[in-house]
Protein backbone atom coordinates (compact mmCIF):
# COMPACT_ATOMS: atom_id res chain seq x y z
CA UNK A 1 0.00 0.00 0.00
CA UNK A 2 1.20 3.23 -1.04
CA UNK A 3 1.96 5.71 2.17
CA UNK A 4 -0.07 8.10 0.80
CA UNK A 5 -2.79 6.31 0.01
CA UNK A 6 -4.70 4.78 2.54
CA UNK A 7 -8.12 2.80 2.99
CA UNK A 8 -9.26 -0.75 4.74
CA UNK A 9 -9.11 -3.71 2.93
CA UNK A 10 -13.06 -4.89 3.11
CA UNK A 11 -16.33 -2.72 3.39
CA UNK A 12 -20.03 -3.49 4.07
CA UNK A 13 -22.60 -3.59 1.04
CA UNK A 14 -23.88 -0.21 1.17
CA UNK A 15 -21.40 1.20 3.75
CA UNK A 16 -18.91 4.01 3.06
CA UNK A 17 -15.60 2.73 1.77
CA UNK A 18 -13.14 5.99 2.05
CA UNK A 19 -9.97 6.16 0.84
CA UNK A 20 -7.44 8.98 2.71
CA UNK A 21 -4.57 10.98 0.39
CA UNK A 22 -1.97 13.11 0.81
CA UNK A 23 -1.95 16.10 -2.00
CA UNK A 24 -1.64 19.76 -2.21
CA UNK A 25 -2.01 22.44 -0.02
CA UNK A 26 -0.69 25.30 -1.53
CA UNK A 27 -3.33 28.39 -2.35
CA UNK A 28 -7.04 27.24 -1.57
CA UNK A 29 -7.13 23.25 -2.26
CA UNK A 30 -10.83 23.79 -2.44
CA UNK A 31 -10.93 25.75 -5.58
CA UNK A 32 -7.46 24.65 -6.69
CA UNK A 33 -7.12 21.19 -7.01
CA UNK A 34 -9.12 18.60 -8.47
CA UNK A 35 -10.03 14.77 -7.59
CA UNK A 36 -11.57 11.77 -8.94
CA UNK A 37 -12.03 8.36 -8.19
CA UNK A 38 -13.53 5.01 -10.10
CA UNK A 39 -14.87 2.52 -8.65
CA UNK A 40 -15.17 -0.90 -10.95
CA UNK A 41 -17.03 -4.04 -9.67
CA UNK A 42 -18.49 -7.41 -11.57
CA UNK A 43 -22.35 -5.57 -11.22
CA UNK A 44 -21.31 -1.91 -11.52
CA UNK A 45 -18.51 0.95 -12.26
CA UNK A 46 -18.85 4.64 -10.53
CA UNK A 47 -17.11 7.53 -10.98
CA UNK A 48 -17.07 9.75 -8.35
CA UNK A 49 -15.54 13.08 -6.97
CA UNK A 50 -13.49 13.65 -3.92
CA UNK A 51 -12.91 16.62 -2.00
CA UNK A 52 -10.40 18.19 0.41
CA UNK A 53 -10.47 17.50 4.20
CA UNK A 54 -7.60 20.28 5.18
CA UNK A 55 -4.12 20.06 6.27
CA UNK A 56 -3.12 18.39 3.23
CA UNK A 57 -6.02 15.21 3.06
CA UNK A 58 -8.06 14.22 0.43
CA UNK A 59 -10.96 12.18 0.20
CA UNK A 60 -12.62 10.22 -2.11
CA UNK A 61 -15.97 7.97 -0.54
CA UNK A 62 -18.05 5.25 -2.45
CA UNK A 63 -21.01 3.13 -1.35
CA UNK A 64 -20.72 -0.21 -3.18
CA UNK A 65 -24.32 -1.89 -3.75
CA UNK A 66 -23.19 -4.96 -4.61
CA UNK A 67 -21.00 -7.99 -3.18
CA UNK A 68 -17.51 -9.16 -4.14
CA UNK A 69 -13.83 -8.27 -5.58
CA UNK A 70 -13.93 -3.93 -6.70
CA UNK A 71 -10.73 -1.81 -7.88
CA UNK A 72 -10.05 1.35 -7.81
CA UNK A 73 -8.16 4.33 -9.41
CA UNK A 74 -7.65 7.74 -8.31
CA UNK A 75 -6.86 10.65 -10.06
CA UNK A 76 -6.85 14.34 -10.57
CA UNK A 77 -4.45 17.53 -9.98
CA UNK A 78 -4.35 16.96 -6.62
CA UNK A 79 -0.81 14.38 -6.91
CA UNK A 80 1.03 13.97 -9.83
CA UNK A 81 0.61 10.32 -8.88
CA UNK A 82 -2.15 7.54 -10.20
CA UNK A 83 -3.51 5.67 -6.88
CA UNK A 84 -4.81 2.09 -7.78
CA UNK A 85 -5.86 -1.21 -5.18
CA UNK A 86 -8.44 -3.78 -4.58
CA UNK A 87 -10.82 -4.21 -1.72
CA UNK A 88 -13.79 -6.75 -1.22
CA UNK A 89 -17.08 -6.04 -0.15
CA UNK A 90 -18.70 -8.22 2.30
CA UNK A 91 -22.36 -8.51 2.67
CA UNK A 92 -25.16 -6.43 4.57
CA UNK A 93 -25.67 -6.67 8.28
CA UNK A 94 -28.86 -7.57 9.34
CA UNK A 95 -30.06 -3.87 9.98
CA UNK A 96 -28.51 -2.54 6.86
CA UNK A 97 -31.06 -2.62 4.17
CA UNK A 98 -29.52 -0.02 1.97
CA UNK A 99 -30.35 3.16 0.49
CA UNK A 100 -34.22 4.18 0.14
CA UNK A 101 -36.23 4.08 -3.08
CA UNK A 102 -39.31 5.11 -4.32
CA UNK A 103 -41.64 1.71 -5.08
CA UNK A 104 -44.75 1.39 -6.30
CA UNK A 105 -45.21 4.95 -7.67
CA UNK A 106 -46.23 6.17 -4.29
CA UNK A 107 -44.23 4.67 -1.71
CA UNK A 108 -40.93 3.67 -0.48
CA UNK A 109 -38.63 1.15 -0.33
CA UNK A 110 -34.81 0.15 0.81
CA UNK A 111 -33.15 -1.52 -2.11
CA UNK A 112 -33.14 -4.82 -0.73
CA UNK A 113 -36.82 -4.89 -1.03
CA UNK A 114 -37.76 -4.23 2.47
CA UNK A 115 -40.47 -1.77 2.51
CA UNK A 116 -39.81 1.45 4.47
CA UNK A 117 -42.54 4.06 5.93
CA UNK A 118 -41.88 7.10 6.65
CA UNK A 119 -42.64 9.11 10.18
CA UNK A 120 -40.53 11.77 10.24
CA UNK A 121 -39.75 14.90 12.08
CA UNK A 122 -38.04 18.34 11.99
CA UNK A 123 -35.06 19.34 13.93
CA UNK A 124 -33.60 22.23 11.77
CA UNK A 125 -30.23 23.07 13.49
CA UNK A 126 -29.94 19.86 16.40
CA UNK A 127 -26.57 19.49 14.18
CA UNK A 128 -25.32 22.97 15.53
CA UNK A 129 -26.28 22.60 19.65
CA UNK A 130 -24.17 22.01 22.21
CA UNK A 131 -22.70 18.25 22.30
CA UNK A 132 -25.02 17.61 25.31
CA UNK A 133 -28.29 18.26 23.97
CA UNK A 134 -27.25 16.22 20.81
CA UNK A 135 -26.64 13.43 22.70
CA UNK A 136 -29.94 14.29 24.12
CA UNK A 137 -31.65 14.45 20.60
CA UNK A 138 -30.65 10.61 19.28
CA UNK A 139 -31.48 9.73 23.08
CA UNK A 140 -35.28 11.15 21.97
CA UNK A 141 -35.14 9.78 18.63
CA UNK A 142 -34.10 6.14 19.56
CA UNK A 143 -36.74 6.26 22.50
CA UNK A 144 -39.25 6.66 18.93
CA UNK A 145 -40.67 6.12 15.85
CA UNK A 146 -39.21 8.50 13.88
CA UNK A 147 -37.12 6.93 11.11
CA UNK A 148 -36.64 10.33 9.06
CA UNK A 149 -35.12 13.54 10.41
CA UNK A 150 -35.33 17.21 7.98
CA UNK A 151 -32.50 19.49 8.97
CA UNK A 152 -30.15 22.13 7.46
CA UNK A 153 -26.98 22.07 6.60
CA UNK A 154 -26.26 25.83 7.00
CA UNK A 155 -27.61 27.77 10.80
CA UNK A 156 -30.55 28.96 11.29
CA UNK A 157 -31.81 32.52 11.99
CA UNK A 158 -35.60 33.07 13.03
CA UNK A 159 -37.48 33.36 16.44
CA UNK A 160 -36.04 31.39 19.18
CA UNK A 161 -32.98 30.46 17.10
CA UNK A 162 -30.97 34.02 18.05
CA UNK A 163 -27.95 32.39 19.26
CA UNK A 164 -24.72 31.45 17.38
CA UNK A 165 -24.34 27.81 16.21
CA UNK A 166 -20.97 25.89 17.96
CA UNK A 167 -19.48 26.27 13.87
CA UNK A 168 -19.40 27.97 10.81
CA UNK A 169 -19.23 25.97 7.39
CA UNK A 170 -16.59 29.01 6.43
CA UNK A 171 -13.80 30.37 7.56
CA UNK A 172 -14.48 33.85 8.61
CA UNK A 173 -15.94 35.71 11.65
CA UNK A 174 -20.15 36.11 11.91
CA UNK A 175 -21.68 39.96 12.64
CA UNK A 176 -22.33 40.44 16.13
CA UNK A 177 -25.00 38.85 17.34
CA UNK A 178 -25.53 40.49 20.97
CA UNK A 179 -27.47 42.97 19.47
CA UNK A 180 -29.84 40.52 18.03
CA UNK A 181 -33.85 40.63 20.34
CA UNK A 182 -37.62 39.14 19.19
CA UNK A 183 -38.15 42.52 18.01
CA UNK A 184 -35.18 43.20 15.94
CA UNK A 185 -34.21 39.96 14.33
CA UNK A 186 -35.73 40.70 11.10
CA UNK A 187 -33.71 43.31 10.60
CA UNK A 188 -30.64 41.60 10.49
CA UNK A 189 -31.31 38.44 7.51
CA UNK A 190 -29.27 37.76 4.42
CA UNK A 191 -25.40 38.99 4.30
CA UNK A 192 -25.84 41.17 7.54
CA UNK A 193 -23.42 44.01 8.36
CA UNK A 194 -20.46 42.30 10.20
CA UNK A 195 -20.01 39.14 8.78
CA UNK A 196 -16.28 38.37 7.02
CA UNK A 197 -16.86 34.61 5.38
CA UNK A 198 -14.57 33.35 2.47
CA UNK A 199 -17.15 31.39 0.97
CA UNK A 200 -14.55 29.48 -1.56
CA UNK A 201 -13.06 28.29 2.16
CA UNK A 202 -14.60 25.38 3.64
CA UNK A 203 -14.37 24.63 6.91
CA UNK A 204 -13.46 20.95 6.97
CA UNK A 205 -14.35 20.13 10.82
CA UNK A 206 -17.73 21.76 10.39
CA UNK A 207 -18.51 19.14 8.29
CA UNK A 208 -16.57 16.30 9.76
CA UNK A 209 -19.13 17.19 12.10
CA UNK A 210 -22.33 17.21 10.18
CA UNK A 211 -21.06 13.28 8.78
CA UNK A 212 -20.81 12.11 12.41
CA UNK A 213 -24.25 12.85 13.35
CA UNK A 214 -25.57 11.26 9.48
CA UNK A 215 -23.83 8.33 10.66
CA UNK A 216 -25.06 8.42 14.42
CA UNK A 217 -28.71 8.33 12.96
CA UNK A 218 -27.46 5.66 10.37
CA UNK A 219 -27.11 3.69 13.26
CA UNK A 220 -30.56 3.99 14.47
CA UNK A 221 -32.00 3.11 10.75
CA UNK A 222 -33.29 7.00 10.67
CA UNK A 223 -33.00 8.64 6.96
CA UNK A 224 -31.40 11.97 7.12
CA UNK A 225 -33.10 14.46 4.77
CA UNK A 226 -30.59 17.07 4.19
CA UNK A 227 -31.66 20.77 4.17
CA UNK A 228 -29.27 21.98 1.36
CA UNK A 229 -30.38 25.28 1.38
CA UNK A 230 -32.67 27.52 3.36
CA UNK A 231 -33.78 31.59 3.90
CA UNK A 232 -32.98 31.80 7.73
CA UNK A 233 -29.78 33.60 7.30
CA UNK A 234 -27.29 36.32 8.93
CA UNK A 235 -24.51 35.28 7.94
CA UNK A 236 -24.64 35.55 4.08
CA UNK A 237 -25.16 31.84 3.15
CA UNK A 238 -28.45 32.45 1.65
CA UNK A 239 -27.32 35.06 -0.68
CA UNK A 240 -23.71 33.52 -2.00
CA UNK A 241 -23.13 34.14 -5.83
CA UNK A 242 -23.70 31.22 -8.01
CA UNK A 243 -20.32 29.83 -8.24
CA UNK A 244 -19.72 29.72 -4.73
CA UNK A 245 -23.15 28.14 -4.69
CA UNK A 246 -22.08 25.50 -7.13
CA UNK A 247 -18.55 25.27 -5.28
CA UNK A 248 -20.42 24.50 -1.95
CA UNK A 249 -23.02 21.93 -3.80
CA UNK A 250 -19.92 20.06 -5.29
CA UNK A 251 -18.35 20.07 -1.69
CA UNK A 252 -21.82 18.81 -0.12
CA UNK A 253 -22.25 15.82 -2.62
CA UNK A 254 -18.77 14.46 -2.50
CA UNK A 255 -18.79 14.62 1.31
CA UNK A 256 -22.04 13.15 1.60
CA UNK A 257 -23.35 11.13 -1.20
CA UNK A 258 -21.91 7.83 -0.19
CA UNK A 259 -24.14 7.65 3.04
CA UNK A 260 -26.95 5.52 1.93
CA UNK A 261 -29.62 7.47 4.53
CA UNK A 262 -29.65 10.72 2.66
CA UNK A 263 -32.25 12.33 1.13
CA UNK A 264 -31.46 15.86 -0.36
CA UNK A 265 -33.42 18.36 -0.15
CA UNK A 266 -32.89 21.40 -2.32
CA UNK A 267 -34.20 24.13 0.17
CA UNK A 268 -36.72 24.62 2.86
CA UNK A 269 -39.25 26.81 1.65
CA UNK A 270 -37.25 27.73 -1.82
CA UNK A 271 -39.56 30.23 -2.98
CA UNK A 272 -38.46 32.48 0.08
CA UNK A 273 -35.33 32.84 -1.42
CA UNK A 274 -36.01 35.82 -3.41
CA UNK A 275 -32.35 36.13 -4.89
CA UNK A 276 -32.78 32.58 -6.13
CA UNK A 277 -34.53 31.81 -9.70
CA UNK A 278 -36.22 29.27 -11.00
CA UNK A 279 -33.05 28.50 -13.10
CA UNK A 280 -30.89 28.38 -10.22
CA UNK A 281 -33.00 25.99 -8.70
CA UNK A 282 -32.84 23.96 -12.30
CA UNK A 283 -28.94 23.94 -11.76
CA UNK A 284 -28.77 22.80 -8.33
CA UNK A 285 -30.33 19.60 -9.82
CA UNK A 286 -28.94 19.23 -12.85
CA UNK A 287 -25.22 19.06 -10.60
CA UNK A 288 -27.34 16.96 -7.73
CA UNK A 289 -27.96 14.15 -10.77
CA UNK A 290 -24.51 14.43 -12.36
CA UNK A 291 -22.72 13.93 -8.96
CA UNK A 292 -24.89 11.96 -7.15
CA UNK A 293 -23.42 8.22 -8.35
CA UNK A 294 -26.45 6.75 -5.99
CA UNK A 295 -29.50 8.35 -6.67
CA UNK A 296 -30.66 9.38 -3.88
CA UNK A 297 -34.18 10.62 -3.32
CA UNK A 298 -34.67 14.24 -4.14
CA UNK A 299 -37.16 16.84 -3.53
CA UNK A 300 -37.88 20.44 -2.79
CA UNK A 301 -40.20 22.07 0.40
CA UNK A 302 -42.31 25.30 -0.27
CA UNK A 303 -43.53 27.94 1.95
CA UNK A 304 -46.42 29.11 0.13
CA UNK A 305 -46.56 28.12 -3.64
CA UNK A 306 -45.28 24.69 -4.92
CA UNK A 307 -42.14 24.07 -7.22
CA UNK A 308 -43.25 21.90 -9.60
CA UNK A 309 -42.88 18.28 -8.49
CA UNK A 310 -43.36 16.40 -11.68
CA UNK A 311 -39.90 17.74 -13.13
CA UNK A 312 -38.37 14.39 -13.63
CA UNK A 313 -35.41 15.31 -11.14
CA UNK A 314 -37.79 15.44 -8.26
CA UNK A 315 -38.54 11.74 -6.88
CA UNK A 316 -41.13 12.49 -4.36
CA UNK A 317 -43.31 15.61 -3.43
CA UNK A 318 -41.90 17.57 -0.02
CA UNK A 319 -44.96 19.76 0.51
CA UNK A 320 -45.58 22.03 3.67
CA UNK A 321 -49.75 22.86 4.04
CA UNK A 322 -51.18 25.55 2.73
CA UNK A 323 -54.20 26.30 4.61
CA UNK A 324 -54.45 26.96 7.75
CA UNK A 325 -57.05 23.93 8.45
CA UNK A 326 -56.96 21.48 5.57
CA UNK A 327 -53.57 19.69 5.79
CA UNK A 328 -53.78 16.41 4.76
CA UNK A 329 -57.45 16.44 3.32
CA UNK A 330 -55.49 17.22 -0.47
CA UNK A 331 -53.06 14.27 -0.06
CA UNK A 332 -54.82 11.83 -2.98
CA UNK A 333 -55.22 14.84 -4.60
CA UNK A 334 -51.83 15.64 -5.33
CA UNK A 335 -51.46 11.83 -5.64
CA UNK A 336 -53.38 12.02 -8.73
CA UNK A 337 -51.55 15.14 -9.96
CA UNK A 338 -47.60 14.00 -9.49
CA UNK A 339 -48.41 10.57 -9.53
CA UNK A 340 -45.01 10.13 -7.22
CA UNK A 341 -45.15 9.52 -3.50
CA UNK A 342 -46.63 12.20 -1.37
CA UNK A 343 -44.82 13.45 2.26
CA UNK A 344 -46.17 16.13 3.90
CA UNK A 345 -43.02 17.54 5.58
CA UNK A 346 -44.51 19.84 7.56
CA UNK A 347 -48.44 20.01 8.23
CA UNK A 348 -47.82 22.60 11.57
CA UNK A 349 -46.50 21.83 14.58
CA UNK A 350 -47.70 20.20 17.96
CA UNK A 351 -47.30 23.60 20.34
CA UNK A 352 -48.09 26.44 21.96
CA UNK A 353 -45.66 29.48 20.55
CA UNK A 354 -47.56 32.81 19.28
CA UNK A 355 -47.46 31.51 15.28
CA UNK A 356 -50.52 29.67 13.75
CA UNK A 357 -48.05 27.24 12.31
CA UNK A 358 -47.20 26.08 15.72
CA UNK A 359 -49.76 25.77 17.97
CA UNK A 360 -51.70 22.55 17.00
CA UNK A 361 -52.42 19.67 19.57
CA UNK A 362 -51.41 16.32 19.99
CA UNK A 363 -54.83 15.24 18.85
CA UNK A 364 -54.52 17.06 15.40
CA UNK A 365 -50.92 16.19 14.57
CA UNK A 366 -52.42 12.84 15.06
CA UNK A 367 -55.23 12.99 13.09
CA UNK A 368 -53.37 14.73 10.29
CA UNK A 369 -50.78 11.62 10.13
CA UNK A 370 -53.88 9.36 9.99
CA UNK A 371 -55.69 11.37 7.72
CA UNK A 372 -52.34 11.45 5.36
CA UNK A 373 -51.63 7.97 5.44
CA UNK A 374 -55.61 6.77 4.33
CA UNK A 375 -54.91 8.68 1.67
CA UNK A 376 -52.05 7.32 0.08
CA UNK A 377 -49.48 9.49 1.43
CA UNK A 378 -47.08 10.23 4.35
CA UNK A 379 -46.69 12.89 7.37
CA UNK A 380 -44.13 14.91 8.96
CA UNK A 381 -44.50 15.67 12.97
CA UNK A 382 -42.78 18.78 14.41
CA UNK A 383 -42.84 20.12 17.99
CA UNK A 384 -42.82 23.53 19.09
CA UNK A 385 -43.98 24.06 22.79
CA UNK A 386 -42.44 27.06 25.02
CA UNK A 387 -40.31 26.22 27.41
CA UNK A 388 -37.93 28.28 29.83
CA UNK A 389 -34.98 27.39 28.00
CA UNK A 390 -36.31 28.63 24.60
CA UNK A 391 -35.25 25.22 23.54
CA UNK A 392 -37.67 23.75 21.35
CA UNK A 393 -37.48 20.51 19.14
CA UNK A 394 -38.26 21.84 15.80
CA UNK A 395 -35.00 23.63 15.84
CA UNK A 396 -32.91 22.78 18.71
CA UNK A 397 -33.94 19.00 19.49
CA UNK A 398 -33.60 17.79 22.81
CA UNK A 399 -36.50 15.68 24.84
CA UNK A 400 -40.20 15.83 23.27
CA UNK A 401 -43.20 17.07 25.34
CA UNK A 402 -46.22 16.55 23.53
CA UNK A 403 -48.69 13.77 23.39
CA UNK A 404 -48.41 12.47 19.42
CA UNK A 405 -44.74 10.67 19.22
CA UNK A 406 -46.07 7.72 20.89
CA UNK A 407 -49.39 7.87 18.66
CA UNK A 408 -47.24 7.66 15.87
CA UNK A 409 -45.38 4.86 17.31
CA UNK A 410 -48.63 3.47 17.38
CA UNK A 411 -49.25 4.33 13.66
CA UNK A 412 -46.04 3.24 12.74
CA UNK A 413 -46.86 0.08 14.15
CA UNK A 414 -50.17 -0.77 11.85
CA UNK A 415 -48.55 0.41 8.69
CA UNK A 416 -45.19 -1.98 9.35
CA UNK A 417 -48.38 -4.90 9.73
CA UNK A 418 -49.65 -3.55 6.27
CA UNK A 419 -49.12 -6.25 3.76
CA UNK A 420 -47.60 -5.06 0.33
CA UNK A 421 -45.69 -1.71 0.20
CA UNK A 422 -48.26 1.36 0.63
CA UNK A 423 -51.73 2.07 1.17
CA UNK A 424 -53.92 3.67 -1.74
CA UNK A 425 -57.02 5.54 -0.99
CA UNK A 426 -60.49 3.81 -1.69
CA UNK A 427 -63.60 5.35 -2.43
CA UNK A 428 -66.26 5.74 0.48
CA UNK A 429 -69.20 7.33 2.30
CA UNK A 430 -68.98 10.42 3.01
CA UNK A 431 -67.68 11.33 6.68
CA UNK A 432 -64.72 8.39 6.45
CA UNK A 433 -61.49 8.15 4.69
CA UNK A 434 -60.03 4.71 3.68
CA UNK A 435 -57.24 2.80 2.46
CA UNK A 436 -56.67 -0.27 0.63
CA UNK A 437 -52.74 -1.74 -0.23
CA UNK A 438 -51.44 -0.46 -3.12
CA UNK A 439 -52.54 -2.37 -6.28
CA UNK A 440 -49.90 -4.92 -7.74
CA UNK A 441 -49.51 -7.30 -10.50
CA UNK A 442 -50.68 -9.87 -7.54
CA UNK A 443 -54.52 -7.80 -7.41
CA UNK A 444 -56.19 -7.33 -4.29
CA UNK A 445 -54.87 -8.32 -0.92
CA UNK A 446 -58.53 -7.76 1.17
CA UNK A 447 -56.70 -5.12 3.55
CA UNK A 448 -58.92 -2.40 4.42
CA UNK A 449 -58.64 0.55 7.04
CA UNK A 450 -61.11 2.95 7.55
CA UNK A 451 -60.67 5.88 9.82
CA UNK A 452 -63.41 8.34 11.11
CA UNK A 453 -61.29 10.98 12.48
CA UNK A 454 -63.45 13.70 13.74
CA UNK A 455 -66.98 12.08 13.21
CA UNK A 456 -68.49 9.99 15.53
CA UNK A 457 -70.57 7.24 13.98
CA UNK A 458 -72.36 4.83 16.22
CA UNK A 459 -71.84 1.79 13.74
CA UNK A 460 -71.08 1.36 10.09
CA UNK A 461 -71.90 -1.22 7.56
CA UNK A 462 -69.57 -3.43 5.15
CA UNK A 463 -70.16 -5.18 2.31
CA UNK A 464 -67.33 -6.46 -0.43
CA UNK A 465 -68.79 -10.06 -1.43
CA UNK A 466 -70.08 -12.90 -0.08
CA UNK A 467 -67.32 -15.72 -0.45
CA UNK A 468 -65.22 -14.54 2.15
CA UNK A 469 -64.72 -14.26 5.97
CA UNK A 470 -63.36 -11.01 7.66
CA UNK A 471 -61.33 -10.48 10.54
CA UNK A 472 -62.19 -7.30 12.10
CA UNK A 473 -60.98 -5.10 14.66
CA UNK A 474 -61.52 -1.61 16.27
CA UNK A 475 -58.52 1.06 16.48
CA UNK A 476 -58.70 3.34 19.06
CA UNK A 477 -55.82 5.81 17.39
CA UNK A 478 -55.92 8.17 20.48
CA UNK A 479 -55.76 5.62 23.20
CA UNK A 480 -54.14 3.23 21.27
CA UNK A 481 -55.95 0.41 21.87
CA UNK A 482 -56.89 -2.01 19.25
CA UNK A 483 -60.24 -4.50 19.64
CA UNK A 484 -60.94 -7.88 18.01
CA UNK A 485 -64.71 -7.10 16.75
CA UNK A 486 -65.04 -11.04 14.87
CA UNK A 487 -64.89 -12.37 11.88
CA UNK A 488 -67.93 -11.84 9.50
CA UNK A 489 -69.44 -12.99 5.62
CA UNK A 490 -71.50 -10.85 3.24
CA UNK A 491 -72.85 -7.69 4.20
CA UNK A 492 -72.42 -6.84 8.18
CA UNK A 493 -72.70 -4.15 10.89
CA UNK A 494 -69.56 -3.11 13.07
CA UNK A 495 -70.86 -1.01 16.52
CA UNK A 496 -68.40 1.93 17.30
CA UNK A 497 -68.06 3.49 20.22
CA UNK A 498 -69.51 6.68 18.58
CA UNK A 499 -66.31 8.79 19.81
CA UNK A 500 -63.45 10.97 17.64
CA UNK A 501 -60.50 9.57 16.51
CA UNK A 502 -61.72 6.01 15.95
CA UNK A 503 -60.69 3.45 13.08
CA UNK A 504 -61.40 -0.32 11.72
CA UNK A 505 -58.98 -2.63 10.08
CA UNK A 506 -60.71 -5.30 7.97
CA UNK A 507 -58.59 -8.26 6.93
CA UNK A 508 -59.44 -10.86 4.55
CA UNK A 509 -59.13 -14.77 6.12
CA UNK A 510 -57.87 -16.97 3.20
């Protein structure tokens, strides 16, 4: 093995195999020098890019999908030397299941086959808080269901997020931020008055730091769905000129794209980015599919109007509400329309702070997820309740306080007992919303769930033929208790116990 040149000799299907190289460091190695790697195998060949890692280390990173013998050449400007080797790749362990994919139009799936529903959550900066609370933010997420966490890349500045982060992804100095209050802040967004960032001038620990916590949630089998870009800013970030916005997406994709749980997501609520345009946006992708060897899920989150999700770049809709009480109620509707899979990142928050988007209770959030998932699609919790600190989960992380994470626990549970890979709304009565599994070359599986939310019926009656028997049970969503009714033929009656938030799973006995 050549000194300068070093890397292990086996890797896991679907696990990062990095190789570590001396080069250059004269002038600014991350405008300077260049790097490439190519990665050969019996199923596949990749060529990828690596990137500088300071005091005279380069990178390059690849995630093999497939077992057995691969070689290996790097190359570039960075050495006047050609690096070459071997290494083998051993199979998965049993809770690596790969990278996710969209299956079955609507849904997801890892690429072993296993399917994968999404709960997620929101924790914009949690990457950027003292070590203490992170540790106390995977504490909170293994204690879960969440398998899918949104946050940013760059710091955030909005209410309750005043202070500085513990890095900067620059070198430089920020503005001063003691002058910063709840009345002022908005006076002080974009490239405020103080701040000195090179932004051709990584700063390599900052995200050394960011790849630790991707692979602390790797091991807890939660998808991290990268924030790329976002209009919270002080420090400049949001307002760089395009090529040190192409620089930095480069920089982002070679560091990153070899983790198999992340999702990229261009920006949270793009079209508040008003020095962006539409072809800006149209770039970001077009360098997202070149350098992404894996192709990893992509999508876009709105504020107010949505970017249009059936460009073929975009693999799944990332859509944040946009009226103030129906939520999920459009889920099949932009089914229909994108005909891709349907997450709604951000339907409010479970809270009690002053703004409208974060004040909902337990008993909504829940709902909502319900409501979103009988429909074909998927939900994204946030949590924004006051607390002495100012330290609230949507942002910061830390513990959670409301009363929906364990009802979607509970949710997560019934979908993982969902046969197939999705559910797909059904026609019914008014005053319900139901699902059946996702049709397949295989037809019908007789799965049903039904869920009456906010009505209150006292009973309901089923028919769907007369040949076969049906298991059926009560959910109590809120409570989360689930009743065996009995099995019945042809048409029959099921008594509720006329209260909110009730559903019924009907199974087919073969």
């Amino acid at each position: 093995m050549n000194a300068n040149c070093k890397f292990l000799s086996s890797v896991e299907r679907w696990n990062v195999f990095e190789i570590s190289l001396q080069g250059e460091s004269e002038g600014n190695p991350f405008t300077d020098y260049t790097i490439h790697g190519v990665f050969s195998g019996k199923n596949e060949s990749k060529t990828v890019d690596g990137f500088y890692d300071g005091n005279g280390t380069y990178r390059v990173r690849f995630m093999p999908s497939f077992e057995g013998e691969y070689h290996f050449e790097i190359f570039g400007t960075f050495s006047s030397e050609r690096f070459t080797g071997t290494f083998y790749v051993t199979p998965a362990g049993n809770q690596n299941h790969g990278p996710v994919r969209v299956a079955n139009t609507y849904h997801f799936a890892y690429e072993d086959g296993t399917p994968y529903y999404p709960v997620g959550t929101t924790c914009y900066v949690w990457t950027l808080q003292p070590q203490d609370l992170q540790e106390q933010t995977l504490k909170t997420l293994k204690e879960n269901a969440f398998n899918k966490i949104r946050f940013c890349v760059f710091p955030k500045h909005y209410d309750y997020n005043l202070s500085e982060p513990i890095g900067y992804p620059y070198e430089g100095t920020p503005c001063d931020s003691s002058v910063l209050t709840k009345d002022n802040f908005h006076e002080y967004t974009g490239r405020a008055p103080g701040n000195n960032f090179d932004y051709k001038r990584f700063n390599p620990k900052y995200f050394q730091h960011l790849e630790e916590c991707i692979r602390d949630l790797m091991g807890l089998e939660i998808q991290a769905d990268i924030i790329v870009m976002h209009p919270y800013d002080r420090w400049g970030f949001s307002e760089m000129t395009a090529e040190c916005d192409d620089l930095y997406w480069n920089y982002l994709i070679a560091r990153l794209s070899a983790y198999r749980n992340v999702w990229w997501s261009l920006a949270n609520e793009y079209d508040l980015m008003k020095k962006k345009t539409l072809a800006d946006w149209e770039r970001y992708a077009s360098i997202l599919c070149e350098k992404d060897a894996y192709g990893h899920l992509r999508s876009i989150h709105n504020c107010m109007p949505f970017y249009d999700f059936s460009r073929p770049w975009i693999t799944h809709c990332s859509i944040q509400r946009q009226d103030a009480y129906l939520s999920a109620e459009l889920t099949d509707t932009w089914r229909a329309r994108y005909q891709k899979p349907v997450v709604l990142d951000e339907i409010a928050y479970e809270g009690n702070i002053q703004h409208e988007w974060g004040d909902i209770s337990g008993k909504e959030m829940t709902r909502r997820f319900w409501e979103a998932t009988c429909r074909g699609g998927y939900a994204g919790h946030g949590e924004t309740y006051l607390s002495p600190d100012n330290i609230l989960w949507w942002s910061h992380g830390g513990v959670l306080h409301g009363d929906s994470p364990s009802r979607l626990k509970f949710l997560q549970r019934i979908l993982e007992e969902t046969p197939g890979i999705g559910l797909m709304p059904m026609e019914t009565m008014r005053g319900e919303v139901a699902a059946q599994v996702e049709e397949t070359a295989s037809g019908s599986t007789g799965y049903y769930l039904y869920y009456y939310g906010l009505h209150r019926p006292s009973f309901r009656d089923y028919y769907f033929d007369d040949d076969h028997q049906y298991c059926v049970e009560i959910i109590d969503t809120w409570n989360m208790i689930i009743t065996q009714v009995g099995v019945f033929q042809g048409k029959f009656r099921v008594n509720l116990p006329g209260i909110e938030y009730m559903a019924v799973r009907i199974r087919r006995q073969n």
